[in-house]
Structures are given as C-alpha cells and as structure tokens.
C-alpha atoms as a PDB file:
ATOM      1  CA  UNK A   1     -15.099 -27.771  25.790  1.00  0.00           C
ATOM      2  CA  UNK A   2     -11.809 -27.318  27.825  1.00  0.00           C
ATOM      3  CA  UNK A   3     -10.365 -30.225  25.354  1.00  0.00           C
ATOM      4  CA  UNK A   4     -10.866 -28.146  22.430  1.00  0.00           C
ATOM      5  CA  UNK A   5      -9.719 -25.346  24.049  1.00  0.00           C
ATOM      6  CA  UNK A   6      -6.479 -26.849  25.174  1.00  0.00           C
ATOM      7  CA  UNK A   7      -5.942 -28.009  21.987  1.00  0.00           C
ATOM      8  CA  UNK A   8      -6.545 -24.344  20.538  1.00  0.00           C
ATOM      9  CA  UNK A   9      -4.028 -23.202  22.965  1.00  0.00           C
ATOM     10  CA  UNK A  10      -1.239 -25.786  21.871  1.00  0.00           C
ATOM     11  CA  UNK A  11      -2.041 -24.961  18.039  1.00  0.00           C
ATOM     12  CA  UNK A  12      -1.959 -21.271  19.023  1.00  0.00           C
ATOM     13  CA  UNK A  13       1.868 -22.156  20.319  1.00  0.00           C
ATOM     14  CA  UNK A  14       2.958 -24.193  17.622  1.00  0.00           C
ATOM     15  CA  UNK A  15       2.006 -21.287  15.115  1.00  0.00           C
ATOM     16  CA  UNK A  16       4.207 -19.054  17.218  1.00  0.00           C
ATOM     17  CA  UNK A  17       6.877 -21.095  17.737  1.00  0.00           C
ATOM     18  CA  UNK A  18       7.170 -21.404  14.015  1.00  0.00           C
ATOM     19  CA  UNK A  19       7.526 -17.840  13.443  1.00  0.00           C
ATOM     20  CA  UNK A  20      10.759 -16.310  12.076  1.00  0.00           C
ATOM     21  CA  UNK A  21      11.754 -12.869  10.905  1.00  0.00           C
ATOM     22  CA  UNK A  22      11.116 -13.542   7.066  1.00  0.00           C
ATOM     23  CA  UNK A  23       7.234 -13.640   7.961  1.00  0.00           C
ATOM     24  CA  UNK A  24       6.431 -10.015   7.483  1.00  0.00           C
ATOM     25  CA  UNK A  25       4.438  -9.293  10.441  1.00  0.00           C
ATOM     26  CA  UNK A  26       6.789 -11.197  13.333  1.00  0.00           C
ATOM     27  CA  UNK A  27       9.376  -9.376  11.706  1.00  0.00           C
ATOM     28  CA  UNK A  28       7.245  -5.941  12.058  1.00  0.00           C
ATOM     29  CA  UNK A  29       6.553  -7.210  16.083  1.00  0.00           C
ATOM     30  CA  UNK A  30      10.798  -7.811  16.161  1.00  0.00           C
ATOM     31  CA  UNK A  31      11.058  -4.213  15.127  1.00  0.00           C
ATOM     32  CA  UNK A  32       8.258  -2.203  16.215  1.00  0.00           C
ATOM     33  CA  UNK A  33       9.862   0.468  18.359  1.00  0.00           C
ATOM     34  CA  UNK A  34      12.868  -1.595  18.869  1.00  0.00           C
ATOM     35  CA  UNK A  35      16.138   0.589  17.887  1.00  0.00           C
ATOM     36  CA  UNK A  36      18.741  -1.697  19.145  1.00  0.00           C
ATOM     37  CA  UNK A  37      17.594  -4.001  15.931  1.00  0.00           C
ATOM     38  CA  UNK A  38      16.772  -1.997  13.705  1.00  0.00           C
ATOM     39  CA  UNK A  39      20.640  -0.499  13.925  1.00  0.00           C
ATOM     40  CA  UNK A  40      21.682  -4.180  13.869  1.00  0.00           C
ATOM     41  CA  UNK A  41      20.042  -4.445  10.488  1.00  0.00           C
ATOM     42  CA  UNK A  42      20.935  -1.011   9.143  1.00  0.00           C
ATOM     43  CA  UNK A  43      24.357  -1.286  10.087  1.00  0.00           C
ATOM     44  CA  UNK A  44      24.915  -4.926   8.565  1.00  0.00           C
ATOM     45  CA  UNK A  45      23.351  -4.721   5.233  1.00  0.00           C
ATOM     46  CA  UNK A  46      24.794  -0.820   4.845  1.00  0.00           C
ATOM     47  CA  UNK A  47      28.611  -2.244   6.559  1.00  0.00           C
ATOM     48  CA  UNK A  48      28.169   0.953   8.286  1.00  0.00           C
ATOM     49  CA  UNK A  49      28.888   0.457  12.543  1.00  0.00           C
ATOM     50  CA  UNK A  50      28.097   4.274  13.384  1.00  0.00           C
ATOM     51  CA  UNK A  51      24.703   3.862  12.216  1.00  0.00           C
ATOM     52  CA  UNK A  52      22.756   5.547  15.115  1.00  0.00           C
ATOM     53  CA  UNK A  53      18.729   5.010  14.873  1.00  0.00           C
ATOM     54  CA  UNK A  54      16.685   7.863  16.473  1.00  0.00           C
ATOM     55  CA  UNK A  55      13.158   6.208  15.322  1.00  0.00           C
ATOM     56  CA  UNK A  56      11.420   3.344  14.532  1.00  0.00           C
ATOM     57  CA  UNK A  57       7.583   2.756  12.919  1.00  0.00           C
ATOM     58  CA  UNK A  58       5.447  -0.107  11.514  1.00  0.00           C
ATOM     59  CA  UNK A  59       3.078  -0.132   8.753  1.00  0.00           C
ATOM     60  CA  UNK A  60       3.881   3.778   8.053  1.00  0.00           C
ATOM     61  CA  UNK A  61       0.611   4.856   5.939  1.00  0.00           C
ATOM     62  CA  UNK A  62       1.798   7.529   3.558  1.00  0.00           C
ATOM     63  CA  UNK A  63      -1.141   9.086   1.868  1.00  0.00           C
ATOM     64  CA  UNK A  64      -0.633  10.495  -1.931  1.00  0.00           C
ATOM     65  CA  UNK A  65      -3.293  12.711  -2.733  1.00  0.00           C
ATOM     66  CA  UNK A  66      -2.599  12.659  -6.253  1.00  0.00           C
ATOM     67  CA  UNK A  67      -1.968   8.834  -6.544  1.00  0.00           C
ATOM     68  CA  UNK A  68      -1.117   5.756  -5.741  1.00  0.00           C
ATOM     69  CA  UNK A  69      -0.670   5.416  -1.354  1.00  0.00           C
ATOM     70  CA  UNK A  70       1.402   3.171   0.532  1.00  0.00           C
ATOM     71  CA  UNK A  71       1.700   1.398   3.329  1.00  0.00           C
ATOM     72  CA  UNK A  72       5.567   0.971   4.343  1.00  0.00           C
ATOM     73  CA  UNK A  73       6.603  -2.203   6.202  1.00  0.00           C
ATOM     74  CA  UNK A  74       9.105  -0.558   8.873  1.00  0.00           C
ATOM     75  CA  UNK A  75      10.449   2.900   8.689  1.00  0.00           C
ATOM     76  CA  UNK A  76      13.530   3.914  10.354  1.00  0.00           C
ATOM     77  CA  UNK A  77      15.453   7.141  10.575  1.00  0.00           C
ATOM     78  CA  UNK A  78      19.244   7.674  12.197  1.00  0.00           C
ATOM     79  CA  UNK A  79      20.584  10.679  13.730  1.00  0.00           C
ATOM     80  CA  UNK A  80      21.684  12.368  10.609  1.00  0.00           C
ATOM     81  CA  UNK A  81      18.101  12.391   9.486  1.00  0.00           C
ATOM     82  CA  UNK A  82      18.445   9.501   6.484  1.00  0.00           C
ATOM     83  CA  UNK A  83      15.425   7.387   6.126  1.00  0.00           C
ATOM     84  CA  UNK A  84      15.087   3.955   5.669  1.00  0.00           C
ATOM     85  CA  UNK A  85      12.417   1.582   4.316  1.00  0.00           C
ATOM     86  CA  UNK A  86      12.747  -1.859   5.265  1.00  0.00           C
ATOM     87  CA  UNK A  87      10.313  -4.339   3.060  1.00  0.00           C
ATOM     88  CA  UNK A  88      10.254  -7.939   3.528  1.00  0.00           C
ATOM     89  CA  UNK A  89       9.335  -9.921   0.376  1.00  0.00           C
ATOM     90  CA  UNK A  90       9.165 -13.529   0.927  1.00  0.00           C
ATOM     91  CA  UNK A  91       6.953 -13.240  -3.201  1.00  0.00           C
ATOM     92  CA  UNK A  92       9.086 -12.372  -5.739  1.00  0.00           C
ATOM     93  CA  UNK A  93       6.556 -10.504  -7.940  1.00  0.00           C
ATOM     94  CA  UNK A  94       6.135  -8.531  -4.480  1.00  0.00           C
ATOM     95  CA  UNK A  95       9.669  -6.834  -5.130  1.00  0.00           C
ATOM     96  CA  UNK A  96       9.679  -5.314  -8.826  1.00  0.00           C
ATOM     97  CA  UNK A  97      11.983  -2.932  -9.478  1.00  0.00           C
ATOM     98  CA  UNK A  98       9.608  -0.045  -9.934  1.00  0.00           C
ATOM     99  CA  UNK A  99       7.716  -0.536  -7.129  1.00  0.00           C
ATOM    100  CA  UNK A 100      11.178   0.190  -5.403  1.00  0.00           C
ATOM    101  CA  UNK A 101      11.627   2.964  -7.787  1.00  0.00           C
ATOM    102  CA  UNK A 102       7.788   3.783  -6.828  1.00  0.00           C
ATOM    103  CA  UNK A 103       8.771   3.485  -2.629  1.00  0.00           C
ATOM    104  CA  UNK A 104      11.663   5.943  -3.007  1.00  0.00           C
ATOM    105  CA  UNK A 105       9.825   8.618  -4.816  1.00  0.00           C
ATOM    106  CA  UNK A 106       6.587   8.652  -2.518  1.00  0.00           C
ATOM    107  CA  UNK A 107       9.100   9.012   0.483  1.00  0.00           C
ATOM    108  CA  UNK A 108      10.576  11.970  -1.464  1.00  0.00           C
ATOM    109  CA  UNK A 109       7.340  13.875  -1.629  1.00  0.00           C
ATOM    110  CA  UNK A 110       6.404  12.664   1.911  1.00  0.00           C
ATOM    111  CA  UNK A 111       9.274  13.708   3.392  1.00  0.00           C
ATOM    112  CA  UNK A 112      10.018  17.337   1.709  1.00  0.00           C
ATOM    113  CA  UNK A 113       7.926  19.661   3.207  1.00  0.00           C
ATOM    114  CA  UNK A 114       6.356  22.857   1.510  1.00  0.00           C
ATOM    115  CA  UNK A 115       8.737  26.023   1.468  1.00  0.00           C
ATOM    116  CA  UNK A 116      12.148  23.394   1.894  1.00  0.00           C
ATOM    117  CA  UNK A 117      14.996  24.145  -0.343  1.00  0.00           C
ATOM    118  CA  UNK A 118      15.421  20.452  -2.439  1.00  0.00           C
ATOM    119  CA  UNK A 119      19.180  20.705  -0.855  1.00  0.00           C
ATOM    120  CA  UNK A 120      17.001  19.595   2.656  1.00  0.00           C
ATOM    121  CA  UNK A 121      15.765  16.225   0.931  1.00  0.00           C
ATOM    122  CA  UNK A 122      16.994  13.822   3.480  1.00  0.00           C
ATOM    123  CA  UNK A 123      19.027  10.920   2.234  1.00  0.00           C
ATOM    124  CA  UNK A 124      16.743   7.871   1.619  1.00  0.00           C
ATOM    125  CA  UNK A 125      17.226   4.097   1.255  1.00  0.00           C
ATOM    126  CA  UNK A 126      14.722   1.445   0.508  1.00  0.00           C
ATOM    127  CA  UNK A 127      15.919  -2.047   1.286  1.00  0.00           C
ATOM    128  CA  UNK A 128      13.967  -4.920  -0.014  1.00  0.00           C
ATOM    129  CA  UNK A 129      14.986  -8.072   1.980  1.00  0.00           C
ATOM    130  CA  UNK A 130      13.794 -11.541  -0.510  1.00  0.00           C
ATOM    131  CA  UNK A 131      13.146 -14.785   0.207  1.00  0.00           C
ATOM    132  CA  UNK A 132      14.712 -15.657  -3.403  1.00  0.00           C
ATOM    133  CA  UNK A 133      17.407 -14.148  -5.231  1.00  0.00           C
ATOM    134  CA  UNK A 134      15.149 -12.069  -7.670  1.00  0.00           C
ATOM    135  CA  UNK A 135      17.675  -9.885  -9.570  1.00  0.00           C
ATOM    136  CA  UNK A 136      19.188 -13.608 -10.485  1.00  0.00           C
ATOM    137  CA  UNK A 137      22.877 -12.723 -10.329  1.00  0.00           C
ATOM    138  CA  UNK A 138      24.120 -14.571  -6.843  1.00  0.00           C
ATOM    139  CA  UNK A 139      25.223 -12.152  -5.391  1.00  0.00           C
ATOM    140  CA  UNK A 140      24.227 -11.410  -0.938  1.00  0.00           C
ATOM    141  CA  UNK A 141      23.303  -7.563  -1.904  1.00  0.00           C
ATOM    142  CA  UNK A 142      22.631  -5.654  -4.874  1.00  0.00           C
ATOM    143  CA  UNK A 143      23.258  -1.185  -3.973  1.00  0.00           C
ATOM    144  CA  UNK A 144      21.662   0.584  -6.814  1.00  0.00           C
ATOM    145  CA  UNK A 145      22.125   4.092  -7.013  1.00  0.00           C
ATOM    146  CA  UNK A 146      21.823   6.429 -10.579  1.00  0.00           C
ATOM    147  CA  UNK A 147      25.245   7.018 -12.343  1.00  0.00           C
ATOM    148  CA  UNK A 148      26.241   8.917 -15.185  1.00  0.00           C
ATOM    149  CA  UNK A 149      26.417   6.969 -18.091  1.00  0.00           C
ATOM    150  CA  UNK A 150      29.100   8.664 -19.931  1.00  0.00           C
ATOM    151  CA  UNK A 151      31.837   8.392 -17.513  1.00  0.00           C
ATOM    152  CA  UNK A 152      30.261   5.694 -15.250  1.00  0.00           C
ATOM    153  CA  UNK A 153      30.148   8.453 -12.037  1.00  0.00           C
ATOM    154  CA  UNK A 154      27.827   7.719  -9.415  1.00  0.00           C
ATOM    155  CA  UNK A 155      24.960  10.913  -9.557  1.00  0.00           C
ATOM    156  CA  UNK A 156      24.280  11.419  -6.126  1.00  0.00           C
ATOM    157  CA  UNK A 157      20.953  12.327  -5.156  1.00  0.00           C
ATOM    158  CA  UNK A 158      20.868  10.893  -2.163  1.00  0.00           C
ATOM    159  CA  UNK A 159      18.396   7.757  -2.898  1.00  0.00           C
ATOM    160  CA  UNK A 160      19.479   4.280  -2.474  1.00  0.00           C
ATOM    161  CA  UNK A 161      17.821   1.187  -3.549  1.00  0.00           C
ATOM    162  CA  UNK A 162      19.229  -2.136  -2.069  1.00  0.00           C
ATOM    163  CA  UNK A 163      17.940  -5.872  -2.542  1.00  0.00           C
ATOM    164  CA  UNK A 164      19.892  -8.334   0.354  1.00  0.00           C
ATOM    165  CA  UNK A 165      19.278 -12.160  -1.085  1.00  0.00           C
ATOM    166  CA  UNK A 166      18.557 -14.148   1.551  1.00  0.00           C
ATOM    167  CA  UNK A 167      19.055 -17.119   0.346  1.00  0.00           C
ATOM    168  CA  UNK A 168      22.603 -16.034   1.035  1.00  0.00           C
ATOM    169  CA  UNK A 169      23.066 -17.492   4.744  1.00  0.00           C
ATOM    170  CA  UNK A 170      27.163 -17.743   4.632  1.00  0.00           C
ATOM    171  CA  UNK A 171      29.414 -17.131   8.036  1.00  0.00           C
ATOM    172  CA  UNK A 172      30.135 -13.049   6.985  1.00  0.00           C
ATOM    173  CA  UNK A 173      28.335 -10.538   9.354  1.00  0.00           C
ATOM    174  CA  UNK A 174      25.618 -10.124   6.208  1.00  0.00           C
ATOM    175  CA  UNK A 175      24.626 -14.091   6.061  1.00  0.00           C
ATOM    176  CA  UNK A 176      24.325 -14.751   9.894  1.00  0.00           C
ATOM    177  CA  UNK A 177      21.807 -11.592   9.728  1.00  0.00           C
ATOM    178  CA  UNK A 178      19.972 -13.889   6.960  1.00  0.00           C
ATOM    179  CA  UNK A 179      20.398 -16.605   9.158  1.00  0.00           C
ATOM    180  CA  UNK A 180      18.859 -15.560  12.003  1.00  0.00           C
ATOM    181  CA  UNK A 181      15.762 -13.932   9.800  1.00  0.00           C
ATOM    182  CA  UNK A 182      14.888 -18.057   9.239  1.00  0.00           C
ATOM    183  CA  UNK A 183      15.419 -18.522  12.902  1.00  0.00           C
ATOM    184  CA  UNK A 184      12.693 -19.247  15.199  1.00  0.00           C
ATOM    185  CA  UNK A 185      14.520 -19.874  18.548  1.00  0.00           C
ATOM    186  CA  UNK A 186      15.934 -16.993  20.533  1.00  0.00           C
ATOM    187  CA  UNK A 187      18.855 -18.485  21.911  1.00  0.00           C
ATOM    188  CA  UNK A 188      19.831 -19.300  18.449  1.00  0.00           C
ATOM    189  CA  UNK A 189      20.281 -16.134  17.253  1.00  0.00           C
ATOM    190  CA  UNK A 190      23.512 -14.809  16.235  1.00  0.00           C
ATOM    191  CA  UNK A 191      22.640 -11.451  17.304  1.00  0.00           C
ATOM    192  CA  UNK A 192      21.821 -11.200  20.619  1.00  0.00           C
ATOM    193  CA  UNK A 193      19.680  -7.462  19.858  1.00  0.00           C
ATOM    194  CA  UNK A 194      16.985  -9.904  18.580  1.00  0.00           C
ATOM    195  CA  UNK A 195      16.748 -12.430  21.191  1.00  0.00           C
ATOM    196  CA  UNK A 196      14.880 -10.655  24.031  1.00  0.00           C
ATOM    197  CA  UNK A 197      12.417  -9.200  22.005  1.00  0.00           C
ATOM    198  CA  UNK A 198      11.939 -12.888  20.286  1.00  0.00           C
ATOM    199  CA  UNK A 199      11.680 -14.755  23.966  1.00  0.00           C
ATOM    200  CA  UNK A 200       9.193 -12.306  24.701  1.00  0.00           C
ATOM    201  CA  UNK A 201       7.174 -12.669  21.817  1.00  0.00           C
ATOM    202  CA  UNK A 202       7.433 -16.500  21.855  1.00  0.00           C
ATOM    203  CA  UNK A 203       7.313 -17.217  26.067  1.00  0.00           C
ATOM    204  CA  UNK A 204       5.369 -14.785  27.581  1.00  0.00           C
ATOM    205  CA  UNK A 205       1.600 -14.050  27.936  1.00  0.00           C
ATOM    206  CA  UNK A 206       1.965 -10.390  26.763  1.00  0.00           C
ATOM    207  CA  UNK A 207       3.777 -11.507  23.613  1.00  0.00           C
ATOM    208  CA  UNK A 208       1.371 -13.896  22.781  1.00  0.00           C
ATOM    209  CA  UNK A 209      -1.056 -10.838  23.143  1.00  0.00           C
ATOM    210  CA  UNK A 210       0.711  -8.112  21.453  1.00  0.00           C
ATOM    211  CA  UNK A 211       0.694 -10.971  18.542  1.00  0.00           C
ATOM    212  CA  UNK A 212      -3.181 -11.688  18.669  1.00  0.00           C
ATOM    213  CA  UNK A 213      -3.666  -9.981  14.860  1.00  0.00           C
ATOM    214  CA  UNK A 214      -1.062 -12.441  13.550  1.00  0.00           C
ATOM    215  CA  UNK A 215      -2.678 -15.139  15.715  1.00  0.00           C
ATOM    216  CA  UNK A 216      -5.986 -14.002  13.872  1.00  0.00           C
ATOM    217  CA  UNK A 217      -4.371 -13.938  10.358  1.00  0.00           C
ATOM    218  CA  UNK A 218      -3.517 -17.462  11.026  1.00  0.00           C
ATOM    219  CA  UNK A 219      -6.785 -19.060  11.844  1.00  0.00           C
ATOM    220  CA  UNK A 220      -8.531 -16.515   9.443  1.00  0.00           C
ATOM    221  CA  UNK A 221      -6.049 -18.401   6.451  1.00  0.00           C
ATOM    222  CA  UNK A 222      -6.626 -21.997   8.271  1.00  0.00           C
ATOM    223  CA  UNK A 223     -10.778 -21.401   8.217  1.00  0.00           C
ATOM    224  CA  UNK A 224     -10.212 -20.328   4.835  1.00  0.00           C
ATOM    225  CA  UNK A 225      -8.446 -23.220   3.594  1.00  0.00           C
ATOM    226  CA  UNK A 226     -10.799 -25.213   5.345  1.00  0.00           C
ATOM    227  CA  UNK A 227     -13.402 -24.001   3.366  1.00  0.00           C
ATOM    228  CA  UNK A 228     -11.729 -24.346   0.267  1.00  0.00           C
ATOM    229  CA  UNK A 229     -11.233 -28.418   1.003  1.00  0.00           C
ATOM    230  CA  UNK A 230     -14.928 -28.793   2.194  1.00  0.00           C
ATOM    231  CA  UNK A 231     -15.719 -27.052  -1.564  1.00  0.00           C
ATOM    232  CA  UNK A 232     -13.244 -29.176  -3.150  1.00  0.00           C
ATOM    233  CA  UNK A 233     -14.707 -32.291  -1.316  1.00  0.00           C
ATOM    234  CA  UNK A 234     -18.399 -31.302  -2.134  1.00  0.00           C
ATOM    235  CA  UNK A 235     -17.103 -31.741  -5.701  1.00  0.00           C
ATOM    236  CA  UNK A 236     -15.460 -35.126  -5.719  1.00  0.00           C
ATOM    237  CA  UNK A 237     -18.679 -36.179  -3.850  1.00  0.00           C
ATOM    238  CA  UNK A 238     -21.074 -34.514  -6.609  1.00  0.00           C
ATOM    239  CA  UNK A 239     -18.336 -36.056  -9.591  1.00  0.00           C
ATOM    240  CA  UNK A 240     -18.180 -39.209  -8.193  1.00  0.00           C
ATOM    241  CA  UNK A 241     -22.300 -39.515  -8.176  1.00  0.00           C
ATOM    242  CA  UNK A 242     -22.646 -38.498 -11.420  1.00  0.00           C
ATOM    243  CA  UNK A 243     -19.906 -41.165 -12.395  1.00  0.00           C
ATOM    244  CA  UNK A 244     -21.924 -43.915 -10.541  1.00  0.00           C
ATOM    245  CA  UNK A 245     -25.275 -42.825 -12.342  1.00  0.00           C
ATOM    246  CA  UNK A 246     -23.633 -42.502 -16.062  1.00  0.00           C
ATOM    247  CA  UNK A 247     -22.308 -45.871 -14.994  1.00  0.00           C
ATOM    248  CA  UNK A 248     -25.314 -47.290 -14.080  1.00  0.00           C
ATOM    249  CA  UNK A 249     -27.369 -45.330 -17.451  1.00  0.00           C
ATOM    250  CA  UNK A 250     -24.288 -47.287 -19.789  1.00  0.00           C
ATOM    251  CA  UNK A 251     -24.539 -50.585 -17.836  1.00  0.00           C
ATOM    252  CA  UNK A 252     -28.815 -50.567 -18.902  1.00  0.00           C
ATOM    253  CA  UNK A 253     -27.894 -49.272 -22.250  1.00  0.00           C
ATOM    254  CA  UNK A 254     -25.500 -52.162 -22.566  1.00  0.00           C
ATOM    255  CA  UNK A 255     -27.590 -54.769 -20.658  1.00  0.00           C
ATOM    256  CA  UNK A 256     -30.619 -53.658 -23.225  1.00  0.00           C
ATOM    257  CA  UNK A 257     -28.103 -54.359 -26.663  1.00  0.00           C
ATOM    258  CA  UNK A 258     -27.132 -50.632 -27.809  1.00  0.00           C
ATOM    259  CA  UNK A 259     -23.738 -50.519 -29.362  1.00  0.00           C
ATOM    260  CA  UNK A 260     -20.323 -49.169 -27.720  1.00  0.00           C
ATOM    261  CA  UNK A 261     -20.733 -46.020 -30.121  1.00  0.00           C
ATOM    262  CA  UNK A 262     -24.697 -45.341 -28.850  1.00  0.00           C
ATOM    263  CA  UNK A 263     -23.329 -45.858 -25.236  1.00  0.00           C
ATOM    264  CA  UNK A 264     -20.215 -43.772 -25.336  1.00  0.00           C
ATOM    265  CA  UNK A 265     -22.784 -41.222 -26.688  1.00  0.00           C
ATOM    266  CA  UNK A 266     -25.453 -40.998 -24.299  1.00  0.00           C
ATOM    267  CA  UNK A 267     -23.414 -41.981 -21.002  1.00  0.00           C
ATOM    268  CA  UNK A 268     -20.565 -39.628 -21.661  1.00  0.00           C
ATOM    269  CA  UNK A 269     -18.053 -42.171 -20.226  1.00  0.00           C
ATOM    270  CA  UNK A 270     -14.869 -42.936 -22.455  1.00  0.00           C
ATOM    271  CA  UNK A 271     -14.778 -45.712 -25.059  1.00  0.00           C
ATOM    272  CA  UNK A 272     -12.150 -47.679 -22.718  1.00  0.00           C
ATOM    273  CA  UNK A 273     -14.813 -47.301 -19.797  1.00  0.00           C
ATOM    274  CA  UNK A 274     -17.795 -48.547 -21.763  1.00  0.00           C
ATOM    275  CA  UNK A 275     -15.885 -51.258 -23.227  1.00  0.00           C
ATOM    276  CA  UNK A 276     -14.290 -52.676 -19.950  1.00  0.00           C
ATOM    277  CA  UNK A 277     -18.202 -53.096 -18.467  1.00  0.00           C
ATOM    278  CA  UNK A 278     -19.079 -54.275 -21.795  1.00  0.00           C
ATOM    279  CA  UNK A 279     -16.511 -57.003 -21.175  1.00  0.00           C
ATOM    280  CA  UNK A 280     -17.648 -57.530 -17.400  1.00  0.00           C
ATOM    281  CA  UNK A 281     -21.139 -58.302 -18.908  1.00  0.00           C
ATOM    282  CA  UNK A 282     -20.139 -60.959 -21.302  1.00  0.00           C
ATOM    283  CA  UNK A 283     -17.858 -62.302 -18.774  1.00  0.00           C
END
C-alpha cells in the first residue's frame, strides 16, 4: 500500500514538473490574481511598458441571456479601465476567427451597463495566444482592428483582436515571452514575474494543493485512456479467437476435400490464407 502510494506521489510530481504555461489551466494557476504577470504579458504582446493592471480573474463566466455564454480563460483590466481577454489555444480549430469576433462582442454587452452612454464602452482586446501559427502568414503577432475600406483608415471602436504565434520563440522581448510559456523550470524563465509563482506551484505543498483539479484532470484523462486500451485489447483478444476458430473451421473444411473457393466462402479468411494452409497440408 505505501509502495503504490509512493509511486502515486512521484507520478503526481512528474505531471507537475511537466507543466508549462501553454497548458491552459497552469497557465490560469500562473495568473490567477497575479498582476505583476499579467502586466508582463499585456505589456509585451501590446509593446506598451505603462500598462498598469488593476485586476485579474480566471475562468470569468459571462452569462448571455439571449444566447450563446462563455467562459473566459483570464480576464484582466488596467487602470484606464481597458479589458483584456487572454485565451490560450494549444487546438487550432479552438481559435476561429469568429469565435474571437464572438469573445469581443459578449464582453461588449457584458461590460456596458444599462443607462451608459455607448461613448463609456471601455476599450477591449481579446488576445488568442496558439500553439501553431493558425492565420498561416509567419508572422509573431497578428493586431486586427476594423478599417475603412475606402481610404484604408483604421475605424476605431475601441475593440482589438490579436493572435501572438507561438511558435515564434526568437531573442525579441515578444519570443522570450513564448519561450518561457514552453518552460517548465522556474529558474529558466526569462521573466523573473513568473518564476515565484512557478516555484511555488512546482516545490511546495500548497502549490501542489492549489493544483489538485489539474492533478484530477490528469488521472481522470490517464483512467480514461486506460480504459480505452483495456477496450481496444478486449478486441484484439475477441479478433484474434475468432481468427483461430475460422482457422481451425477452413483447416476441417480442407482436411475433409472442399475446394479453395467453398473454403474462402464459409471460413471468411482470404484466398492467400486458405491457400497457404492448403499448402501446409499437402506439405
């Protein structure tokens, strides 16, 4: 009993100590309440050093009455009251466009209370961080905003919709941030805002507790896969005894005189199987 639960213990560590940033809920643990890194992000994918974050929340639940609700990874706002929805997407059908499109509206409605002029619509930016570079262009950041077509003039309505590639891990400011969201060592880190809060994540028995629901995700994934193999393995097991018995059926069939064509027919092996034991038989 203590064996096994040693063992648990070590597996428990090695599935922390493999943890980085890009795995959406470490990354939610890095940030939860943690303004120091949250600026650190804001200010290096926006290039923007005065960046001042007042707030920080995790899995934000915005209800819409009328439609589709969401549940936003980590919200942020600064001192000049600009929101900012950070979504890590390590799927690429995870970060369509319209569900950015989709993200920025719902925190327009969420955000504008009743009897508010639309002039006190705070400014909002949705950042999608991907594993792969899924607008395909190679570039480290795509910033979409809405401009005229006509004379190509930015129409500023105070939304922002920004994809950072992360496969993008160069020696600018932008690419050691990538590099350190595939980093799973604090002292490591190219920004030291992130290594406390990683060291006590990873080394301490209060990390390791704040972390029990992504401890629980794991072995909930590992028991499934488990099962999945044991189902899988049932069915070689059940294939391979039916292949021994239609085996066995052609080998009488043979044994008895019936043709190849008769046998193929009634064992439901191939032609080349019958006629390789045919050939053991008159060996």
């Amino acid at each position: 009993m203590q064996t096994t639960e040693v063992g648990q213990n070590s597996e428990i560590k090695q599935v922390i100590g493999s943890l980085c940033m890009m795995n959406n809920r470490f990354m939610n643990f890095m940030l939860d309440d943690n303004k120091k890194a949250a600026q650190v992000f804001l200010r290096v994918i926006l290039g923007d050093d005065k960046i001042k974050v007042r707030n920080v929340r995790i899995q934000s639940f915005i209800q819409n009455i009328y439609g589709h609700s969401s549940q936003l990874d980590i919200l942020a706002q600064d001192s000049k009251g600009r929101y900012f929805n950070v979504e890590v997407q390590r799927s690429d059908e995870g970060a369509p466009a319209r569900r950015a499109r989709f993200y920025s509206s719902i925190l327009d409605t969420h955000f504008l209370q009743p009897g508010k002029l639309y002039e006190e619509l705070p400014d909002t930016y949705v950042i999608f961080i991907t594993e792969n570079d899924v607008l395909h262009d190679n570039l480290p950041l795509y910033n979409i905003r809405r401009r005229i077509d006509e004379n190509a003039k930015c129409f500023e309505d105070g939304s922002r919709i920004i994809y950072v590639n992360s496969q993008r891990r160069d020696n600018t400011a932008l690419g050691k941030l990538m590099q350190d969201l595939y980093c799973t060592e604090p002292k490591n880190l190219h920004y030291h805002e992130f290594a406390e809060r990683m060291e006590f994540l990873k080394y301490s028995k209060e990390g390791e507790e704040k972390m029990t629901d992504v401890i629980e995700e794991y072995a909930a994934r590992k028991a499934e896969a488990l099962a999945k193999e044991a189902v899988k393995e049932a069915a070689k097991k059940a294939e391979e005894k039916e292949q021994a018995n239609r085996i066995e059926l052609a080998q009488g069939l043979l044994a008895d005189g019936m043709s190849i064509e008769f046998t193929v027919r009634h064992s439901k092996l191939t032609e080349a199987e019958v006629r390789e034991l045919a050939s053991k038989l008159t060996a």
